[in-house]
Structure formats: structure tokens, C-alpha cells
Protein backbone atom coordinates (compact mmCIF):
# COMPACT_ATOMS: atom_id res chain seq x y z
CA UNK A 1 -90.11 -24.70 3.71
CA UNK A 2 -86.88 -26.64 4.70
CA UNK A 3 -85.49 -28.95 2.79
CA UNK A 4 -83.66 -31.73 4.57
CA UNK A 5 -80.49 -33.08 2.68
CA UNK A 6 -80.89 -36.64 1.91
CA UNK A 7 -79.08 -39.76 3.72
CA UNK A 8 -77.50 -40.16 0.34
CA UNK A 9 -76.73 -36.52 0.28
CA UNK A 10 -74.98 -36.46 4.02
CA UNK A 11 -73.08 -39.81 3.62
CA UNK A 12 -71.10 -37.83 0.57
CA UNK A 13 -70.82 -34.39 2.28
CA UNK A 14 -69.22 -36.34 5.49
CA UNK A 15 -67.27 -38.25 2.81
CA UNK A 16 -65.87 -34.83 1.34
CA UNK A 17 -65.51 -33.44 4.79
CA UNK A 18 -63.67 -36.76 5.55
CA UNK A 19 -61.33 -35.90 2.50
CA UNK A 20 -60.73 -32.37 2.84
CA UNK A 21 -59.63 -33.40 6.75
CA UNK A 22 -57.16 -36.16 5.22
CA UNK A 23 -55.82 -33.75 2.53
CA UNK A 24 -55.24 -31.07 5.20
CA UNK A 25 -53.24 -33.34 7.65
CA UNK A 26 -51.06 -34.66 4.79
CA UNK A 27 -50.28 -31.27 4.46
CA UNK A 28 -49.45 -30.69 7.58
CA UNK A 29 -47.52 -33.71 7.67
CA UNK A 30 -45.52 -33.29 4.72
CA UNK A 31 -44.35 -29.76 5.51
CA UNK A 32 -43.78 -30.39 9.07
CA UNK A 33 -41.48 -33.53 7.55
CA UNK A 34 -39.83 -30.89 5.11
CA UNK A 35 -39.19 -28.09 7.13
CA UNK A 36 -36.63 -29.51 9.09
CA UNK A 37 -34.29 -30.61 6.38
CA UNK A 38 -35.13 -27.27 4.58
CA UNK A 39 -34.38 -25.33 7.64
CA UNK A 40 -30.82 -27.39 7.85
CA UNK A 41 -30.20 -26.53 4.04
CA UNK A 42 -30.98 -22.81 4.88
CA UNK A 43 -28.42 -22.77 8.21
CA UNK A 44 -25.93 -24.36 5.94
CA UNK A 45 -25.90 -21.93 3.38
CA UNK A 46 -25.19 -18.93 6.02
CA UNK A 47 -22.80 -20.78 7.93
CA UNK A 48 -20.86 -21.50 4.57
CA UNK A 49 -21.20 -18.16 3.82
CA UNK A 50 -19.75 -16.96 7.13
CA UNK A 51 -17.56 -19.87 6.83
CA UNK A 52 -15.93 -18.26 3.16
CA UNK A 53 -15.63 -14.65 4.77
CA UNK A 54 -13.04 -15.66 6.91
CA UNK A 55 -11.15 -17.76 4.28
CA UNK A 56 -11.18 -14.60 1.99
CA UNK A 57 -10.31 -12.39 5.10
CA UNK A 58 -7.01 -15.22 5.88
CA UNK A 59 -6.27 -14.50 1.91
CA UNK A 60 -6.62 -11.04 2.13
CA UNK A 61 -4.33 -10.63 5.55
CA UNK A 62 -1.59 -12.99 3.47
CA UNK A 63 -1.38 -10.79 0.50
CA UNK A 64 -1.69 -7.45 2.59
CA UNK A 65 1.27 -8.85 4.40
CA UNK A 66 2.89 -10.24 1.30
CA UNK A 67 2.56 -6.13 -0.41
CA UNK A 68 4.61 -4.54 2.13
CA UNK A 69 7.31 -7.24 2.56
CA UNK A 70 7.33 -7.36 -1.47
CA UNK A 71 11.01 -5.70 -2.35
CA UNK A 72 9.71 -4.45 -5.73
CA UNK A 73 6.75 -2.28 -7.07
CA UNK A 74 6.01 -5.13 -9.27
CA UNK A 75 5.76 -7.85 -6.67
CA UNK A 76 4.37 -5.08 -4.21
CA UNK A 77 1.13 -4.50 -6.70
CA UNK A 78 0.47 -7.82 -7.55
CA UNK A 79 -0.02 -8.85 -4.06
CA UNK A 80 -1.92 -5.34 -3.36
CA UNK A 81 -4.35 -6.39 -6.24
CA UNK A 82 -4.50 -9.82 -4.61
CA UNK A 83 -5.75 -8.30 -0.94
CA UNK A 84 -8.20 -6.25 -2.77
CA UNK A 85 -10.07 -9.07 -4.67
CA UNK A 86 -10.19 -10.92 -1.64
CA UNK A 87 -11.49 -8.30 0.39
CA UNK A 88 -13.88 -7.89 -2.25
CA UNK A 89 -15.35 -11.35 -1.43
CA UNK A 90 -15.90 -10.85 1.99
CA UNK A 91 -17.72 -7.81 1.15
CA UNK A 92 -19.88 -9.72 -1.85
CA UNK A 93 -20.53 -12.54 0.41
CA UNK A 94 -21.19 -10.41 3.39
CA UNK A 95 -23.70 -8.71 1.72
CA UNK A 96 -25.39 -12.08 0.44
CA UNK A 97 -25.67 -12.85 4.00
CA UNK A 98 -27.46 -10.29 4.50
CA UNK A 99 -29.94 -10.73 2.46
CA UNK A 100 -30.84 -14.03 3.61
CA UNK A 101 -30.97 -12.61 7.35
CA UNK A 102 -33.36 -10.75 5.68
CA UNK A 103 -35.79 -13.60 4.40
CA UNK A 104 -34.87 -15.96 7.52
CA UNK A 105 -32.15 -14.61 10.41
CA UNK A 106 -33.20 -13.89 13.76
CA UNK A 107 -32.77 -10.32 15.41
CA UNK A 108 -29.73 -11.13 16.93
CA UNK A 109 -27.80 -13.03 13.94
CA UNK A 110 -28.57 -9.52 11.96
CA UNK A 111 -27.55 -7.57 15.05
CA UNK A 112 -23.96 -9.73 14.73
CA UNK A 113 -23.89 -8.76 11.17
CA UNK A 114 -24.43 -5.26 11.24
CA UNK A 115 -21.08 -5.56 14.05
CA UNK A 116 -19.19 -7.18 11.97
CA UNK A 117 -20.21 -4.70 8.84
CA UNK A 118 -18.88 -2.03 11.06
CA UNK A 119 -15.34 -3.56 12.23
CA UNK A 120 -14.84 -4.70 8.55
CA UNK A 121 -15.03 -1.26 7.33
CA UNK A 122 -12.80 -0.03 9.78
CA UNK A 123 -10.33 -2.87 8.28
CA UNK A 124 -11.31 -1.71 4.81
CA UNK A 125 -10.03 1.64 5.57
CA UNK A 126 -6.78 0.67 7.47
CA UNK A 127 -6.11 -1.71 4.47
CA UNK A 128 -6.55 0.96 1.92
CA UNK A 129 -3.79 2.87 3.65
CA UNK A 130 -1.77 -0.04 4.04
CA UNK A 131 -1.79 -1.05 0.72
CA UNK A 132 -1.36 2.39 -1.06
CA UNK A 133 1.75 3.02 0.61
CA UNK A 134 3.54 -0.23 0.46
CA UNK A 135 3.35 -0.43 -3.64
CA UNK A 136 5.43 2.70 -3.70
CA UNK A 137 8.15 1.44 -2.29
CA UNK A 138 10.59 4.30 -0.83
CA UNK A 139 12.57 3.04 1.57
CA UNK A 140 13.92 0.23 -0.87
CA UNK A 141 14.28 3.08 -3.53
CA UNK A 142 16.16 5.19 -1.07
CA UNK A 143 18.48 2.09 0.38
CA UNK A 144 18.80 1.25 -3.50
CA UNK A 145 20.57 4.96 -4.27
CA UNK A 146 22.17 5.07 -1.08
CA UNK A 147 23.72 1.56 -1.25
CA UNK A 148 24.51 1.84 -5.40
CA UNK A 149 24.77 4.88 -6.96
CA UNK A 150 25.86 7.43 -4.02
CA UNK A 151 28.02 4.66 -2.42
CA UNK A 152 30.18 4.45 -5.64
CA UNK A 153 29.89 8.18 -6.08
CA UNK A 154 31.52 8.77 -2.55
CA UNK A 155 33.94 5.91 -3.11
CA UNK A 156 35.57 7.61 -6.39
CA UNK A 157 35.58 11.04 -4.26
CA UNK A 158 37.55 9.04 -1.36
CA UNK A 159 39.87 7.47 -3.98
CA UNK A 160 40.41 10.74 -5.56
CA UNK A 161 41.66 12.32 -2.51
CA UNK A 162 43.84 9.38 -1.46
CA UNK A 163 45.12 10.33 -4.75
CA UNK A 164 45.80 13.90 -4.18
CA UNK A 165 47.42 13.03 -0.52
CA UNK A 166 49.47 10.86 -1.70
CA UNK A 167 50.99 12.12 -4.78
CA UNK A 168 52.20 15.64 -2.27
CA UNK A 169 52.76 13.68 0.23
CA UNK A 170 56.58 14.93 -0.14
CA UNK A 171 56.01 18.18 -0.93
CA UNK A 172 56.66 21.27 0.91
CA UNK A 173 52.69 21.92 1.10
CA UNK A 174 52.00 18.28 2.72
CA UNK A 175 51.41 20.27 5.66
CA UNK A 176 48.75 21.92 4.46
CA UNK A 177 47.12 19.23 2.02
CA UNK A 178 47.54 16.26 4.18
CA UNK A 179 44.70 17.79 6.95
CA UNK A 180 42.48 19.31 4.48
CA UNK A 181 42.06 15.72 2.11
CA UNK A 182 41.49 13.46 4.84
CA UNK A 183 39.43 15.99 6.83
CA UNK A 184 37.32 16.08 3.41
CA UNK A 185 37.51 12.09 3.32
CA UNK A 186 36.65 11.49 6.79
CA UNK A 187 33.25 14.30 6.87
CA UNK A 188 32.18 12.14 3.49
CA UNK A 189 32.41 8.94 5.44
CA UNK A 190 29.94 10.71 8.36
CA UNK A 191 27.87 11.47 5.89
CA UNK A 192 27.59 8.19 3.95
CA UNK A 193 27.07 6.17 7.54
CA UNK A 194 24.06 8.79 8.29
CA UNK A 195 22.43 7.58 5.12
CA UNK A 196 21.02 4.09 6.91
CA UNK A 197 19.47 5.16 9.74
CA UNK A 198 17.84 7.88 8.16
CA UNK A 199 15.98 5.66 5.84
CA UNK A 200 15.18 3.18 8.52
CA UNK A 201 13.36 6.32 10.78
CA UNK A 202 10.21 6.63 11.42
CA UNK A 203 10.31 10.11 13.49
CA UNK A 204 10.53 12.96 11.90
CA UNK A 205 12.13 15.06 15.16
CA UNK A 206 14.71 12.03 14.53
CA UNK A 207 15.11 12.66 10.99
CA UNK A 208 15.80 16.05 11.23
CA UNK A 209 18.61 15.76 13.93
CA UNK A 210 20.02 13.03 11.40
CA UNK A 211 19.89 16.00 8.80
CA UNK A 212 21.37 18.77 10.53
CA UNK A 213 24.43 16.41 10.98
CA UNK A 214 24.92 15.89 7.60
CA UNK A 215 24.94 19.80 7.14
CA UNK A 216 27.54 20.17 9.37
CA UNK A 217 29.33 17.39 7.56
CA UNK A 218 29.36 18.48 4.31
CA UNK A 219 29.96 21.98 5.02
CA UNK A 220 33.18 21.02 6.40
CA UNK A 221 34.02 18.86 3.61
CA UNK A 222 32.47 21.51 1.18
CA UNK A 223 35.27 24.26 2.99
CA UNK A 224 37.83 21.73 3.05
CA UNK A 225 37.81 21.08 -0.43
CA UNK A 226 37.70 24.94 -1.36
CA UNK A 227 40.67 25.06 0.69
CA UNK A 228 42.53 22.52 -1.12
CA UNK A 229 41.24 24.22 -4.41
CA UNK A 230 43.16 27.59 -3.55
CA UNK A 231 46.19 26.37 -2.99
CA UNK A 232 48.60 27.50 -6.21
CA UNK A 233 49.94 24.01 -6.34
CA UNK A 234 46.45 22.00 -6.99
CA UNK A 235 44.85 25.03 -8.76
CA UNK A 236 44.95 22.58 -12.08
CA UNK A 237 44.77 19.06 -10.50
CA UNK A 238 42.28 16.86 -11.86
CA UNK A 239 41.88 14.50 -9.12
CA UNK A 240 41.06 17.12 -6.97
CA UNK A 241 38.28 18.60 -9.66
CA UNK A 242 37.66 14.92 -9.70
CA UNK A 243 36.40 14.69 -5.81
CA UNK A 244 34.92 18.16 -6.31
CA UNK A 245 32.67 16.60 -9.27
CA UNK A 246 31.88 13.83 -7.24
CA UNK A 247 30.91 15.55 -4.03
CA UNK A 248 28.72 17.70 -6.09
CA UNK A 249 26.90 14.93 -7.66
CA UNK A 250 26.79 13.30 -4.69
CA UNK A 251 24.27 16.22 -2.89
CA UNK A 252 22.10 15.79 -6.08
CA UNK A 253 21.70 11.97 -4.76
CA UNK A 254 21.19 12.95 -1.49
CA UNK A 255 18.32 15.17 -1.74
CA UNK A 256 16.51 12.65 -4.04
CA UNK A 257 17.58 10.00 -1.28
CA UNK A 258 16.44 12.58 1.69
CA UNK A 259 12.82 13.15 0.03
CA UNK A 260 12.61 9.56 -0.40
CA UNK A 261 13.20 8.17 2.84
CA UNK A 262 10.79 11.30 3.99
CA UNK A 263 8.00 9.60 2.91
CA UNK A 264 8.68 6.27 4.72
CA UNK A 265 6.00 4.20 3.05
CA UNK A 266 8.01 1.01 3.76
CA UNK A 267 8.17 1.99 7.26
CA UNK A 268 4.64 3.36 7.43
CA UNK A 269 2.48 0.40 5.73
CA UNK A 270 4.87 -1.93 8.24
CA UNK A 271 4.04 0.02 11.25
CA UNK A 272 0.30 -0.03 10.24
CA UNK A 273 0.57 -3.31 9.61
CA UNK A 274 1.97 -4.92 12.96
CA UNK A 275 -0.53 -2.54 14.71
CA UNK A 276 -4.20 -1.19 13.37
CA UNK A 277 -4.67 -3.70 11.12
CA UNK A 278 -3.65 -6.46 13.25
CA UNK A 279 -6.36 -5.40 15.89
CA UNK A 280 -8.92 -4.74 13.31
CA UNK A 281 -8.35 -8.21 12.19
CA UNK A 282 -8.52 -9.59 15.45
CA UNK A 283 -11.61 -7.40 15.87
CA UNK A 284 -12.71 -8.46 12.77
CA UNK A 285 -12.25 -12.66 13.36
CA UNK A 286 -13.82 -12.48 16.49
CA UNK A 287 -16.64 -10.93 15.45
CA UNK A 288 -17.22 -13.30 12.86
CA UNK A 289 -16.71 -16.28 14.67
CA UNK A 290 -19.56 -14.94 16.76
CA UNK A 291 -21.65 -15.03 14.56
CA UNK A 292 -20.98 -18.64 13.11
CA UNK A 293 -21.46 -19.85 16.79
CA UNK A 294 -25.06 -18.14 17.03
CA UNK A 295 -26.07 -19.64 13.20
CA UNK A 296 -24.79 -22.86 14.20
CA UNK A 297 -26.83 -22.71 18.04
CA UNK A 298 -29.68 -21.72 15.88
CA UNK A 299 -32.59 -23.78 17.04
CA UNK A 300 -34.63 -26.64 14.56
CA UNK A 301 -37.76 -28.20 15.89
CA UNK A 302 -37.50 -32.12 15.71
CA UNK A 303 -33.54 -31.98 14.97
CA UNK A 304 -30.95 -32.62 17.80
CA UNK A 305 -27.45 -32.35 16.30
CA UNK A 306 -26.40 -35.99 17.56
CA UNK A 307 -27.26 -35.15 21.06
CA UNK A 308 -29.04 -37.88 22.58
CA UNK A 309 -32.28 -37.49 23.85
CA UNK A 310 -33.16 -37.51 27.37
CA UNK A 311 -35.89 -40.09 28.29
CA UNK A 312 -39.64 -38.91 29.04
């Protein structure tokens, strides 16, 4: 047997249906009123994100730059440590990014990412190399011997054979001293203008031409102070075991200037500098700006950026 609900019982069950049908559009309302300004919220976040990369990268780039024009170690790895902790942003916030692709990007915003991901680790590496050489410096080390301690070591070898040239210039074996002295003087002062532009080299063909002319340069002033040494009448002198003293120290200061201009990290972390990383970061900008345009062209349903609406 059927039982038929009462008039009592359908007036409540179209009053609940009634209710459950109000309830549900609320719903609908209310989330179709909040998604908008949560969606906004959620584009703002990324774009800020994207927005602090490239501050962080600027910081980085500054500091990088600031490490290899830095004229001391000190200076040189403060600035280093500066460019890493910046890149070390862009890589915490890139990865934040990424995770709220995950939740809410589009296809192509992640595609952008995983661009820029690549072209920043290229930077990454060119700035490691960068950065490494510039706090060591051996250029300015090599300038700083050259231009101090070698300078005045040549200088008191000079003086010490004006000394000897002058003091026989009246005696019978001026002939023979006169040549030798300032044929010793003159093959020091090759050598000592060599010194510059073999620091300031970046080719190592070039350096090595550089190098065989200071051989031949201080083998003649090597012979012509052996020469002056033989002769009975300076066996004893003691400015002339003075320049010998000082031509001798001054090869120890060459080799340590020689192996330090060798390793050209000044010049290196410049040239790396001005080039690779300057087209990485190019690379790099431009990839993120890319990706800041598609976030921000990222579509929201009711919202119209201040574009006015065309009529129906």
C-alpha cells in the first residue's frame, strides 16, 4: 500500500527544498564574489615575487661588479659575500614561485619558469668563476711588488752603478767600466718597463714574448756585471757588490711577480665580467620580465584592470 505524504508534509519538504536551493546559490554567490579578489591576491603574490628576483639579481650584478673593481682582498670578499647572498634570494624566491605555479600557474607561466631556472644557472656558474677569481687579487699584488719593492730594488742597483761610473770616471780603466755600468743600467731599465704590460696581459703567447725579452735583458746585465766584477780594480768595491746584491734580489721579485701576473685573476674575472656574465644577465632579465608580463596578462573573470568596458 502507498502512502501519500500529507499537504502538511509537502508544504515543509518544498520549504526545505526551497532552503537547500537558497543556501546553494548563496554559495555560489559568495565564492563567485570572493574569487576574484582572491585570485588578484594570488597574482600579486607571484608578480611580487618575480618582481624581488630582479631586485636581488640588480644587487647581485652591483656587488659582482663591485668584487672585481675592489683593490683589496678585504673589500674584494666582502662584496663577493654580498653577490652570493643576493643570488641566494633569487634562488629562495625562485623556488617559492614555483611552488605556487604548482598550486595555481598556468602551463605556460611554469614553462617561463623552468627558462628562466635554466639561464639563471648558467649565471650561477659564470658568477662562481667570476667571483672566485676576483677576491684573489693578482694583478694588484703583482703591480704592488713591481711598483714598491722591485722598483726601489732596481733604483738602489741604478744608483749603485752611477756610483761606480762615476767615481773611475778618470781612471785609466774608464774605458772599460764606463760601457759595461751603463750597459748594466740601461738592460735593468728594459727590464723594469716590461714589468707593466706583462701584468696588464691577458695572452699567454703575449706573455711569453714579454718574458723571453727580459731573458735577454738580464743576461746582458747579468754578463755585464761579471765583467765589471773581474776587473782587478773593482775586485773589492762595494758599490759594485752593492748592484750585484740588488740585481740578485731583484730576480727573486721577479719570479714571484711573473707567477703572479700568470694567473691574471684581475684580468680574468674583468674579462668575464664585461662579457659572459653580461649576456647571461641580459639573458637572464629578459627572461624574467617575460614572465612578469604573462602573470600580469593573466586572465580574472569579472575583473578588467581599469579598461573600460565596451557596451552590449
Amino acid at each position: 500500500m502507498k502512502i501519500r505524504p500529507s499537504s502538511e508534509d509537502a508544504l515543509w519538504m518544498g520549504a526545505g527544498a526551497l532552503i537547500l536551493a537558497l543556501v546553494l546559490l548563496l554559495v555560489w554567490h559568495f565564492r563567485r564574489e570572493e574569487n576574484p579578489a582572491q585570485q588578484l591576491a594570488f597574482k600579486a603574490t607571484r608578480v611580487d615575487l618575480v618582481g624581488r628576483m630582479g631586485l636581488a639579481l640588480a644587487r647581485a650584478s652591483e656587488a659582482e661588479k663591485s668584487a672585481v673593481l675592489a683593490i683589496t682582498d678585504q673589500e674584494s670578499q666582502t662584496f663577493a659575500d654580498q653577490a652570493r647572498a643576493a643570488t641566494a634570494e633569487v634562488d629562495q624566491e625562485r623556488q617559492e614561485l614555483g611552488k605556487l605555479l604548482e598550486k595555481g600557474g598556468t602551463a605556460r607561466e611554469k614553462e617561463l619558469l623552468t627558462q628562466f631556472s635554466q639561464v639563471f644557472g648558467d649565471l650561477q656558474h659564470i658568477d662562481d668563476d667570476v667571483l672566485s677569481l676576483a677576491v684573489k687579487n693578482t694583478n694588484l699584488k703583482a703591480y704592488a711588488l713591481a711598483f714598491g719593492p722591485a722598483a726601489e730594488t732596481l733604483a738602489e742597483m741604478d744608483a749603485a752603478l752611477s756610483r761606480v761610473a762615476a767615481k773611475t770616471a778618470d781612471s785609466p780603466d774608464a774605458r772599460q767600466i764606463m760601457p759595461l755600468a751603463f750597459g748594466a743600467r740601461i738592460a735593468v731599465l728594459r727590464i723594469q718597463s716590461l714589468l707593466a704590460p706583462h701584468i696588464a696581459e691577458e695572452s699567454d703567447a703575449k706573455m711569453d714574448q714579454l718574458e723571453a725579452s727580459m731573458r735577454e735583458d738580464e743576461r746582458e746585465a747579468r754578463e755585464d756585471l761579471g765583467a765589471l766584477a773581474a776587473l782587478p780594480r773593482l775586485a773589492r768595491d762595494a758599490d759594485l757588490a752593492t748592484a750585484a746584491s740588488r740585481f740578485a734580489r731583484y730576480g727573486e721579485l721577479e719570479t714571484r711577480i711573473l707567477a703572479l701576473s700568470r694567473e691574471n685573476t684581475n684580468v680574468r674575472s674583468l674579462a668575464l665580467s664585461l662579457n659572459q656574465k653580461r649576456k647571461a644577465m641580459t639573458v637572464c632579465l629578459e627572461s624574467l620580465d617575460a614572465l612578469k608580463q604573462t602573470l600580469l596578462e593573466e586572465p580574472i573573470a569579472g575583473v578588467n584592470y581599469g579598461r573600460p568596458q565596451l557596451p552590449r
